[in-house]
Protein backbone atom coordinates (compact mmCIF):
# COMPACT_ATOMS: atom_id res chain seq x y z
CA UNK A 1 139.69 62.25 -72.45
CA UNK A 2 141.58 65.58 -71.87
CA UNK A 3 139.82 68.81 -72.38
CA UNK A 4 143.08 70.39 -74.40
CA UNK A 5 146.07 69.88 -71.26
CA UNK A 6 148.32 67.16 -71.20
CA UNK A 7 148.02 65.08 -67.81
CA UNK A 8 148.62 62.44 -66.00
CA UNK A 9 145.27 60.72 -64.12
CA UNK A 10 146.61 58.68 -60.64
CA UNK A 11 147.66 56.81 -59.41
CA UNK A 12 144.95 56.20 -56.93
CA UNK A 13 144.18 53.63 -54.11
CA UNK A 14 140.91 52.60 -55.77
CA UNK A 15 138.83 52.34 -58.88
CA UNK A 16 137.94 55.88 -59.66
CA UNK A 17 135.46 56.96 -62.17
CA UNK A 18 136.95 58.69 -65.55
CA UNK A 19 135.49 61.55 -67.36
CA UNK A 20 135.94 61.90 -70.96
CA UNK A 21 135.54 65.62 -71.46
CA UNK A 22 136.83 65.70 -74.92
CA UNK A 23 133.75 64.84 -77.61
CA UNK A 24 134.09 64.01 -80.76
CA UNK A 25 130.48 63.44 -81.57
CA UNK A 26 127.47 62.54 -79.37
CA UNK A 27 124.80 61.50 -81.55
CA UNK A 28 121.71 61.40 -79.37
CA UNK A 29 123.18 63.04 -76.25
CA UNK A 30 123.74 59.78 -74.31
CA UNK A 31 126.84 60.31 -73.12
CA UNK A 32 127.39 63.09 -70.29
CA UNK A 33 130.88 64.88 -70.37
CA UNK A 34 130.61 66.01 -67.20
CA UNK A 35 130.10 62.53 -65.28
CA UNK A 36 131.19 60.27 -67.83
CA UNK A 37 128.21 58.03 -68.09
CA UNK A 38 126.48 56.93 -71.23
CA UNK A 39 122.77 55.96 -70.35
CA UNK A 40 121.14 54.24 -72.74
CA UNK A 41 118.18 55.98 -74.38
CA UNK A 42 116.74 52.82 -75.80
CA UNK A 43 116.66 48.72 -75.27
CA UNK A 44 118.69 47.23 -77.80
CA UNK A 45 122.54 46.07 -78.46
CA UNK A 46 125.10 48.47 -77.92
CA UNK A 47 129.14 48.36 -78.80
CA UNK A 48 131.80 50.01 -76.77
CA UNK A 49 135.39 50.87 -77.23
CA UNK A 50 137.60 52.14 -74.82
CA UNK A 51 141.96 52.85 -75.63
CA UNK A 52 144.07 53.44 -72.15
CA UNK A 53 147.37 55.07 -73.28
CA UNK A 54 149.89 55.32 -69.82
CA UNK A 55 153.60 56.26 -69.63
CA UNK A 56 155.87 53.12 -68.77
CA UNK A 57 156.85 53.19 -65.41
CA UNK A 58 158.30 50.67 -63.36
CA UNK A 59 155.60 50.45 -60.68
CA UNK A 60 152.46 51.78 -62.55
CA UNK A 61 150.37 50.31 -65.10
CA UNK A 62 147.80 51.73 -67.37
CA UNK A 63 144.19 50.13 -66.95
CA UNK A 64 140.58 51.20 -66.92
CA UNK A 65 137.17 48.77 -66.46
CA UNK A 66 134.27 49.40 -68.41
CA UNK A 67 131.43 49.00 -66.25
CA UNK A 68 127.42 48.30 -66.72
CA UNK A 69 125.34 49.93 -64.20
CA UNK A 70 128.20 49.88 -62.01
CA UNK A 71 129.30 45.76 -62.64
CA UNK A 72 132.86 44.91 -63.66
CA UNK A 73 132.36 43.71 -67.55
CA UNK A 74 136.06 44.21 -69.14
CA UNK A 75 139.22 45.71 -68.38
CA UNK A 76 142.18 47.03 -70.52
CA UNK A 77 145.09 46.56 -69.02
CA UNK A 78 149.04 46.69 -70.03
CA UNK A 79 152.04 47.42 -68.05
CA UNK A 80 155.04 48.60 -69.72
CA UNK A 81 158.35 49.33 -67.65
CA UNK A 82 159.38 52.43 -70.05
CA UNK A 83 157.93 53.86 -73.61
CA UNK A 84 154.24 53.85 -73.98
CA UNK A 85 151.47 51.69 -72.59
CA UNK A 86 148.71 51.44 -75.05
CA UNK A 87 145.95 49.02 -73.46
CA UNK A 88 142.40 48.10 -75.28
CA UNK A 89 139.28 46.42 -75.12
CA UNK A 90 135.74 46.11 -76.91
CA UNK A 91 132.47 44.77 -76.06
CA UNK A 92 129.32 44.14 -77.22
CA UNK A 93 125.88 44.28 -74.95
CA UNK A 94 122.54 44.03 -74.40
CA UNK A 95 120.90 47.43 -72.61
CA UNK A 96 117.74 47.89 -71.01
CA UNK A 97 116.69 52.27 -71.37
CA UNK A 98 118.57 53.67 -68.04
CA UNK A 99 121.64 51.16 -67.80
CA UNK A 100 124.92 52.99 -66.98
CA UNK A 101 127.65 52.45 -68.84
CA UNK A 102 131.11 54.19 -67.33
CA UNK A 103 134.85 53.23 -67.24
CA UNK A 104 136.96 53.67 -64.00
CA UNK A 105 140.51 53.93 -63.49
CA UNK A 106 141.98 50.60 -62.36
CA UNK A 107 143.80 50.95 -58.83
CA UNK A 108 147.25 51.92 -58.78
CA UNK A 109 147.59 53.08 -62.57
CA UNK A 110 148.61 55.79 -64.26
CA UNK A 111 146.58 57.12 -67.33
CA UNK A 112 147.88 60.14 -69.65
CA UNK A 113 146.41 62.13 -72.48
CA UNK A 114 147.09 65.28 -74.09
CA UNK A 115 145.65 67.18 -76.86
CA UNK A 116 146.73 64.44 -79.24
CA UNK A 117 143.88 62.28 -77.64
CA UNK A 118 145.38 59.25 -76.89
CA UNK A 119 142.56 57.89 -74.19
CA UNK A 120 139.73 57.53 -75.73
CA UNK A 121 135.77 56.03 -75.07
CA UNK A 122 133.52 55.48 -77.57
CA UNK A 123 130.09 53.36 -78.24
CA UNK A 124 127.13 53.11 -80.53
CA UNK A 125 123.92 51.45 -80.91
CA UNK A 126 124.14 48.30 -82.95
CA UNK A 127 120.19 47.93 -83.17
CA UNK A 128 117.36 48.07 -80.68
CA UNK A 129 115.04 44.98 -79.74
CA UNK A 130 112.25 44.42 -81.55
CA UNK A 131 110.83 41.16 -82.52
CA UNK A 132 109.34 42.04 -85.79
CA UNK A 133 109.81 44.31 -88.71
CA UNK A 134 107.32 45.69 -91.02
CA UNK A 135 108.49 45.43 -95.02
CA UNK A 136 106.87 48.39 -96.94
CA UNK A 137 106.47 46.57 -100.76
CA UNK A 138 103.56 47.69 -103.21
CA UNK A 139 100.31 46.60 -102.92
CA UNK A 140 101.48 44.69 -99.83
CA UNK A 141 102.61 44.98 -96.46
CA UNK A 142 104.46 42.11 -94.87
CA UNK A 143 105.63 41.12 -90.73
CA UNK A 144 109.22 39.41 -90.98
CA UNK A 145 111.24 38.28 -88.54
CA UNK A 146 114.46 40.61 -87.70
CA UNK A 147 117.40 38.75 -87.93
CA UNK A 148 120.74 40.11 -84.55
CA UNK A 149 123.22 38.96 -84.34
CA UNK A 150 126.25 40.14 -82.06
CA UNK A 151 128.43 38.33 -78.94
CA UNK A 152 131.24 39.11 -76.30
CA UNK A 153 132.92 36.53 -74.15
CA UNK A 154 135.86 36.58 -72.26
CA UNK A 155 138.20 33.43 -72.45
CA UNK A 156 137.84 32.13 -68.44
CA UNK A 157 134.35 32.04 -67.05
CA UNK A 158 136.10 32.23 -63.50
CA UNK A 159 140.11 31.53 -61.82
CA UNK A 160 143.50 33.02 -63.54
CA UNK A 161 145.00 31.01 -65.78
CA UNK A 162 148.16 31.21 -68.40
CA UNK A 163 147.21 29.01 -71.37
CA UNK A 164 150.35 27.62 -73.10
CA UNK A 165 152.40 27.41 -74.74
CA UNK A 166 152.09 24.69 -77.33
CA UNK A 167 154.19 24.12 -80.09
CA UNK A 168 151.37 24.72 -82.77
CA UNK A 169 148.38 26.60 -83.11
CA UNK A 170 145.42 25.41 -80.78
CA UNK A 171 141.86 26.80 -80.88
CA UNK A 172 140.92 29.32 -78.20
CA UNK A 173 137.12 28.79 -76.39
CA UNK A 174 135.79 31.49 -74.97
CA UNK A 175 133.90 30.25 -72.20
CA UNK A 176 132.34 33.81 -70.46
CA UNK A 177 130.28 35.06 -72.57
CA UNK A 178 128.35 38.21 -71.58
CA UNK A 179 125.99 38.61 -74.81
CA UNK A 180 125.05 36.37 -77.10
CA UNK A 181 122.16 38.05 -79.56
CA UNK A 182 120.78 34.97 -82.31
CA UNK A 183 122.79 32.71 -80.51
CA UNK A 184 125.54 32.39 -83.32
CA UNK A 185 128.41 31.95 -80.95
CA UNK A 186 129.18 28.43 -78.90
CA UNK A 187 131.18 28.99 -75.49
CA UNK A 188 131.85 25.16 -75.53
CA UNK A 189 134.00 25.09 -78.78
CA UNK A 190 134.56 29.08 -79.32
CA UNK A 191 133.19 28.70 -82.81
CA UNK A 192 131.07 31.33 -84.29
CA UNK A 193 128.72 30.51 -86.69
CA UNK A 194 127.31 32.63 -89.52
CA UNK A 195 123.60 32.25 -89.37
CA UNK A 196 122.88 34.59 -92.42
CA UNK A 197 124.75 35.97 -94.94
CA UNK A 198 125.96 39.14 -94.67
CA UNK A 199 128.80 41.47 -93.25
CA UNK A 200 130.16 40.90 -89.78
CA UNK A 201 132.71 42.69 -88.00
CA UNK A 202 134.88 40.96 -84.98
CA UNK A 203 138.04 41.92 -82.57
CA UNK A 204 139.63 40.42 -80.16
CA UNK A 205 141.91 41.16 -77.73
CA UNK A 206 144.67 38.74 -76.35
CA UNK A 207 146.57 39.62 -72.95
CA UNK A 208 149.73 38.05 -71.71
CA UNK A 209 152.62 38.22 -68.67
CA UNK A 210 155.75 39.30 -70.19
CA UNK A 211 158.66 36.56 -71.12
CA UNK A 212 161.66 36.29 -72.34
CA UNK A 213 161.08 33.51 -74.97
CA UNK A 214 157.07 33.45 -75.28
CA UNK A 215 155.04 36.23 -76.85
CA UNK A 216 151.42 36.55 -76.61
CA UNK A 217 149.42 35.98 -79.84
CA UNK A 218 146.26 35.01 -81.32
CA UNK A 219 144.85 34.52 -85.04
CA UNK A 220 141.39 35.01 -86.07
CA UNK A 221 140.32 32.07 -88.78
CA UNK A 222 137.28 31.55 -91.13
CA UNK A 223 136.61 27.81 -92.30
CA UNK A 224 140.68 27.13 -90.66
CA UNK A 225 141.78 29.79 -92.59
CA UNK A 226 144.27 32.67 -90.90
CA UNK A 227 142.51 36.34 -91.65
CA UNK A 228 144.63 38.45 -89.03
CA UNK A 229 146.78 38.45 -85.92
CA UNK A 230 147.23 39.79 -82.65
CA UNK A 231 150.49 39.22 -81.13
CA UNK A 232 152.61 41.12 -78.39
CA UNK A 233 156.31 40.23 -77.30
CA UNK A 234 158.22 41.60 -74.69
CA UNK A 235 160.21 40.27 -71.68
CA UNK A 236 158.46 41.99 -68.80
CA UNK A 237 155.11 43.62 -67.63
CA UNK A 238 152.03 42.50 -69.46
CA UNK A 239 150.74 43.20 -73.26
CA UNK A 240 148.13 43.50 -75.00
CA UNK A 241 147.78 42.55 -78.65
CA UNK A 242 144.30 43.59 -80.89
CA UNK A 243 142.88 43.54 -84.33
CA UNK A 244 140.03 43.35 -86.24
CA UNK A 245 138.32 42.63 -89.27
CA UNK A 246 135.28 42.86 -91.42
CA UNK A 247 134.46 40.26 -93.43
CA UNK A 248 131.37 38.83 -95.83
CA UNK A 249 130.34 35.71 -94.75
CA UNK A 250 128.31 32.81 -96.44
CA UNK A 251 125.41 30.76 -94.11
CA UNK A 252 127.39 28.17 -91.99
CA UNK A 253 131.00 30.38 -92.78
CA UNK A 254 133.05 29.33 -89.29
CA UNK A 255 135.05 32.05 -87.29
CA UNK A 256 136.64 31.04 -84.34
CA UNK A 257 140.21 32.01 -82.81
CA UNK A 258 143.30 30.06 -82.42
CA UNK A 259 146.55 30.33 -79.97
CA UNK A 260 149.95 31.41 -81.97
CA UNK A 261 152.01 28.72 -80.97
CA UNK A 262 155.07 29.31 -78.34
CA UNK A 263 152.72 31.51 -77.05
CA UNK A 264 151.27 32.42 -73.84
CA UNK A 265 147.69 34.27 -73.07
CA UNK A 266 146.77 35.02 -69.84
CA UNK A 267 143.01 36.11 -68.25
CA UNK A 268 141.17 36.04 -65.16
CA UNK A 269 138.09 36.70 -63.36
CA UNK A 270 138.56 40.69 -64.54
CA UNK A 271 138.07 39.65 -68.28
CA UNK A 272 141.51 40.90 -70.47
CA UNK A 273 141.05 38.37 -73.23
CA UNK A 274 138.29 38.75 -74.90
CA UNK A 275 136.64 38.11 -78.59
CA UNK A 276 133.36 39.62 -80.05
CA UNK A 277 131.66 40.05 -83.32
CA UNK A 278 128.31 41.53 -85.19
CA UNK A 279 126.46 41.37 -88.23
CA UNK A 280 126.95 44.88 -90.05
CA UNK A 281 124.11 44.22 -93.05
């Protein structure tokens, strides 16, 4: 985000549009450093990123929504009273050429980065749309059908609502879903289902209040199995806990998420908890 000074960004009385002046790489040009918008160049599936690092302070948070042509999509969000706030989210969508895709400050935050680039925005193009694909082979020349795959859905479609806790592991559904590409992904039993074997890649991120005795936790499974955890404990403000894995699956391999048990995950209608996944190759 920072241009080389250390900073803090806010607090504000708004949502206020950030500028990322710092790039890394812009492949393509999309992204403009000085307004902070990526437009997309083509229509296809795109992935973005975005880490909010804040100060802890007793009144303050550290949050930022990602935004499509202007829309609320996701927000990371964590409050920490002291140390570090270190907030995170991910999604995946589908772009027509010209959509707008820009993060703003959430109200009443404070954001902070410093030549260590802590707050950072980044995307790329997963593929664009195109129905077929034409296979070069000798002597022949043959029309297949391209095979996407990639989804994002938040856990409540609408409301606020702290789920838990139980006292074991219970499967999360994922009931907002804002892309679904090859139709892989079921909001009505969170299950996503490999439709071709290959490579996928997913991440989720699980938000929470603070408590004393319940932390905030999530583990991704394939077939029942655990892969990887996010979990988050502490007994005020709110957390965030993320991870993410790549993995090789087999036609009809089953990834879906489940709640740690004791613990408690929080969302509402501005989309914190969220889960998403692609096929790499």
């Amino acid at each position: 985000m920072s241009s080389g000074n250390a900073g803090e960004t806010g607090p504000f009385n708004t949502h206020t549009p950030l500028v990322f002046r710092y790039v890394a790489t812009n492949i393509g040009n999309a992204y403009n450093p000085n307004t902070g918008f990526f437009t997309a160049p083509v229509r296809g599936v795109y992935h973005f990123e975005f880490y909010i690092y804040g100060h802890g302070h007793a009144s303050y948070p550290a949050g930022a929504v990602l935004t499509k042509n202007g829309e609320h999509i996701f927000i990371a969000y964590e409050h920490q009273p002291s140390h570090g706030a270190n907030a995170a989210n991910g999604v995946t969508l589908l772009l027509e050429v010209g959509d707008v895709i820009f993060l703003r400050q959430w109200q009443n935050s404070r954001i902070y980065d410093n030549q260590n680039h802590h707050t950072t925005f980044s995307g790329h193009l997963l593929f664009p749309i195109f129905k077929t694909m034409m296979i070069n082979k000798p002597l022949r020349r043959t029309s297949m059908t391209v095979k996407r795959v990639a989804f994002s859905a938040s856990l409540l479609a609408s409301g606020a609502e702290t789920v838990g806790p139980f006292n074991t592991q219970t499967p999360l559904v994922f009931r907002h879903v804002v892309s679904n590409i090859g139709n892989a992904y079921n909001p009505n039993t969170g299950f996503f289902t490999a439709p071709v074997r290959g490579a996928y890649h997913f991440e989720f991120y699980i938000f929470g209040l603070g408590h004393a005795s319940h932390p905030t936790g999530a583990v991704l499974t394939k077939n029942g199995e655990h892969i990887v955890i996010a979990y988050q404990h502490q007994s005020s403000g709110d957390v965030k806990g993320t991870n993410g894995v790549i993995l090789l699956l087999e036609v009809g391999d089953v990834i879906f998420l489940r709640q740690w048990q004791n613990s408690r995950i929080h969302d509402n209608q501005n989309h914190h908890t969220t889960f998403s996944g692609h096929l790499l190759f």
